[in-house]
Protein backbone atom coordinates (compact mmCIF):
# COMPACT_ATOMS: atom_id res chain seq x y z
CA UNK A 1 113.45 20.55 113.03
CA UNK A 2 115.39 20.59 109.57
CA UNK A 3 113.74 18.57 108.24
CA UNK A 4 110.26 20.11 108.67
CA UNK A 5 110.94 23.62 107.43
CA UNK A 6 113.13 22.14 104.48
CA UNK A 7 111.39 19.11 103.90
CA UNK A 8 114.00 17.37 102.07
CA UNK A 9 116.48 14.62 102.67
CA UNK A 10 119.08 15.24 105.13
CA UNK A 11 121.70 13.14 105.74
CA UNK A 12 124.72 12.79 108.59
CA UNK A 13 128.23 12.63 107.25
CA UNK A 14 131.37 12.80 109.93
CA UNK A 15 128.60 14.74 112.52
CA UNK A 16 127.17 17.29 110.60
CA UNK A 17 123.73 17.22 109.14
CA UNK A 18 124.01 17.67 105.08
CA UNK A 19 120.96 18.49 102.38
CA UNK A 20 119.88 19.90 99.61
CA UNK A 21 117.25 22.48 99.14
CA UNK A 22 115.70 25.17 96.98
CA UNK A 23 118.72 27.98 96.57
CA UNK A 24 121.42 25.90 98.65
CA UNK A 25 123.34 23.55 96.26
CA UNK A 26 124.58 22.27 99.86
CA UNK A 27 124.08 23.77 103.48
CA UNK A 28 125.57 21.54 105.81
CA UNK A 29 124.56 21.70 110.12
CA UNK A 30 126.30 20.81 112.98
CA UNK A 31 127.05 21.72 116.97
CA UNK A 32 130.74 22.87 118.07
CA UNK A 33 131.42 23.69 121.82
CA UNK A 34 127.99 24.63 122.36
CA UNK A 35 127.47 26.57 119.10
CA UNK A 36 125.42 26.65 116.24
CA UNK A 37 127.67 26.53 112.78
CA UNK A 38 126.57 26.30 109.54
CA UNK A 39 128.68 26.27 105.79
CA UNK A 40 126.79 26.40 102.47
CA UNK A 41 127.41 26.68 98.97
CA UNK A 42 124.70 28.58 96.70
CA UNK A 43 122.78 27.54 93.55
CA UNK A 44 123.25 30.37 91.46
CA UNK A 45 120.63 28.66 88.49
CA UNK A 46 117.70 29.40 90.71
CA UNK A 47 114.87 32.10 90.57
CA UNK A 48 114.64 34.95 92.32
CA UNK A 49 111.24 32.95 94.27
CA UNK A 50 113.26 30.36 95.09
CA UNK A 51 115.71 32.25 96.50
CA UNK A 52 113.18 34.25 98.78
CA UNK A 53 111.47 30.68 99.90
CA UNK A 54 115.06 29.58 100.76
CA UNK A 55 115.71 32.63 102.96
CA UNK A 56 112.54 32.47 105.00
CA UNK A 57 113.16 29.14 105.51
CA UNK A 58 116.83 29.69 106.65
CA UNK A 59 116.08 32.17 108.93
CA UNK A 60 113.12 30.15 110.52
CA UNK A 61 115.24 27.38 110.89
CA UNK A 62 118.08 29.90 112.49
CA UNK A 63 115.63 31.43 114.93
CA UNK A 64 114.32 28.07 115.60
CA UNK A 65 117.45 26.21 116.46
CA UNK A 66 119.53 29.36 118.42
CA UNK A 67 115.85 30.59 119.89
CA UNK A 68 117.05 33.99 118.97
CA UNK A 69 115.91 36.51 116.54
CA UNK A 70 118.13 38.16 113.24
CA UNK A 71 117.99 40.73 115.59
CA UNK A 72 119.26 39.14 118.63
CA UNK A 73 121.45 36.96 117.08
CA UNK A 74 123.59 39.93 114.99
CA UNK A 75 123.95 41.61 118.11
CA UNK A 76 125.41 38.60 119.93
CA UNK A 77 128.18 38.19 116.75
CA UNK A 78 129.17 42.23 117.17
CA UNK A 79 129.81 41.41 120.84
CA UNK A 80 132.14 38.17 119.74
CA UNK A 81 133.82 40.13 117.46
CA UNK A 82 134.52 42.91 119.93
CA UNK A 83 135.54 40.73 122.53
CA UNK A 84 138.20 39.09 120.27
């Protein structure tokens, strides 16, 4: 699934799926206790249309992967953080 709506290289280092893309100098994927985690770092040098092709991606591939909207998915994190 990453790797058709970033279509780039992504490789596996210690579990965690690693690449490359548009506005992400690194994003980097992986599954802990059932959840969905993600860390990236930013390319600043980019343009503003890269930047907007990144985030439609990244959300495609978010509501893709959980099966949950923006929507659904910021209301599940307000929960979390309520119950914690």
């Amino acid at each position: 699934m990453i790797e058709n709506i970033f279509q780039t290289e992504i490789k596996e280092e210690s579990g965690k799926y690693v690449l490359s893309f548009g506005a992400f100098k690194s994003l980097r994927v992986w599954i802990d206790n059932k959840k969905l985690c993600v860390d990236s770092e930013s390319n600043k040098s980019v343009t503003d249309e890269v930047v907007i092709d990144t985030n439609k991606r990244y959300r495609t591939f978010l509501d893709e992967a959980t099966g949950y909207s923006s929507k659904e998915r910021l209301k599940m994190a307000k929960k979390e953080v309520q119950g914690s």
